[in-house]
Protein backbone atom coordinates (compact mmCIF):
# COMPACT_ATOMS: atom_id res chain seq x y z
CA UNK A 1 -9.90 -12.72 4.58
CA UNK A 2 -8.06 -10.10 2.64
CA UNK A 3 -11.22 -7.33 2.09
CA UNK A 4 -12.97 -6.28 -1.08
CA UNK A 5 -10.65 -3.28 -2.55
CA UNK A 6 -13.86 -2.48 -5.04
CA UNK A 7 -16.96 -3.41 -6.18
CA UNK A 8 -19.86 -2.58 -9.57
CA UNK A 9 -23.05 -3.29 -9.38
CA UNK A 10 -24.95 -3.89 -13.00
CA UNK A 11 -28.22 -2.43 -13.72
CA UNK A 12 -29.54 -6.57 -13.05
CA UNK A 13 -28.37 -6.59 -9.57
CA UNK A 14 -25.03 -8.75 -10.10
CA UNK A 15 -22.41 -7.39 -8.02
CA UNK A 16 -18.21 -7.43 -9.09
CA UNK A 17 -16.21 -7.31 -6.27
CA UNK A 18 -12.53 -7.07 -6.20
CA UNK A 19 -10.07 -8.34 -3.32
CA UNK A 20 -6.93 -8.98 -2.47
CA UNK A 21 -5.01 -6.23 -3.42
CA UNK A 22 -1.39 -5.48 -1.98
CA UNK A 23 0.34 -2.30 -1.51
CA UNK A 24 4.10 -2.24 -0.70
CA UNK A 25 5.26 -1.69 2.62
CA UNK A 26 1.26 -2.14 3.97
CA UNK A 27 1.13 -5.51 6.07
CA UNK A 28 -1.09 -8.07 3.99
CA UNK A 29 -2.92 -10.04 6.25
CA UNK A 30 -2.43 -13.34 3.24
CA UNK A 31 0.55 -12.35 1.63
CA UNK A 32 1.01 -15.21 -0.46
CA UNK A 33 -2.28 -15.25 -1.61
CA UNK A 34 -3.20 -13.82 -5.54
CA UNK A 35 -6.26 -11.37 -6.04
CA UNK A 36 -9.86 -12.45 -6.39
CA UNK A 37 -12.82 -11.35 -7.91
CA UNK A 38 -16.15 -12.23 -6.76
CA UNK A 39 -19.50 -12.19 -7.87
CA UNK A 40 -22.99 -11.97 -5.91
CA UNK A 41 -26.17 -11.58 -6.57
CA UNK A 42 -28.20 -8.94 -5.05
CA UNK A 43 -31.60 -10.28 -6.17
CA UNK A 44 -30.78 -13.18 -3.70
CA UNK A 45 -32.37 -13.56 -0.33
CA UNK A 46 -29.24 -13.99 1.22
CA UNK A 47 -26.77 -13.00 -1.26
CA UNK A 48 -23.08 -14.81 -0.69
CA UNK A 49 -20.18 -13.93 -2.70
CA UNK A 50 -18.83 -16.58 -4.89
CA UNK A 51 -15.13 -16.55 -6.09
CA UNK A 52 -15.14 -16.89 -9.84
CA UNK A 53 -12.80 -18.89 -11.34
CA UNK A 54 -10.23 -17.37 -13.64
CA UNK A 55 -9.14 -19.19 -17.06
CA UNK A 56 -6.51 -21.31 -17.64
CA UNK A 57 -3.32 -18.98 -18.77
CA UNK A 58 -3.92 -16.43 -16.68
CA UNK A 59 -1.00 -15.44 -14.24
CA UNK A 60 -2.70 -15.87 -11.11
CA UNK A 61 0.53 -15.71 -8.97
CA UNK A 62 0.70 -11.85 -9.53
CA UNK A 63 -2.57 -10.65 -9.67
CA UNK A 64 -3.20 -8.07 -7.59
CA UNK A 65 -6.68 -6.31 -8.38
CA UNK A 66 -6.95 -2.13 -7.75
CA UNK A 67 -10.46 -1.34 -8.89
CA UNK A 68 -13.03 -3.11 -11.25
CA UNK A 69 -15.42 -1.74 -13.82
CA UNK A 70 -17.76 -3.52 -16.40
CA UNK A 71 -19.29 -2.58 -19.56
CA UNK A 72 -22.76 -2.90 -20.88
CA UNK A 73 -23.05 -3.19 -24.34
């Protein structure tokens, strides 16, 4: 509902995608809704995104996600 802002893909295929970010002054089409990330599998047939849940703690009420990056270790 409120577009991927960025996505990685790891070397396996497993996608990180981004959403919900807000600019000032640039109509959000949820407004009152905190970021997401998402993960999907590319391996998949018919590969779905699938919110991931974020810990306990966190300060979901402001996240607002501009770009995503993993490391491989």
């Amino acid at each position: 509902e409120t577009g991927s802002e960025d996505i990685d893909i790891l070397p396996n295929g497993l996608a990180f995608i981004s959403s919900g970010l807000k600019y000032p002054g640039i109509k959000s089409l949820a407004p009152d809704k905190p970021g997401e990330i998402f993960l999907m599998d590319l391996n998949e047939n018919d590969p779905r995104a699938v919110e991931l849940r974020i810990s306990r703690g966190f300060d979901l009420a402001s996240f607002n996600p501009h770009g995503i990056s993993t490391y491989v270790d």
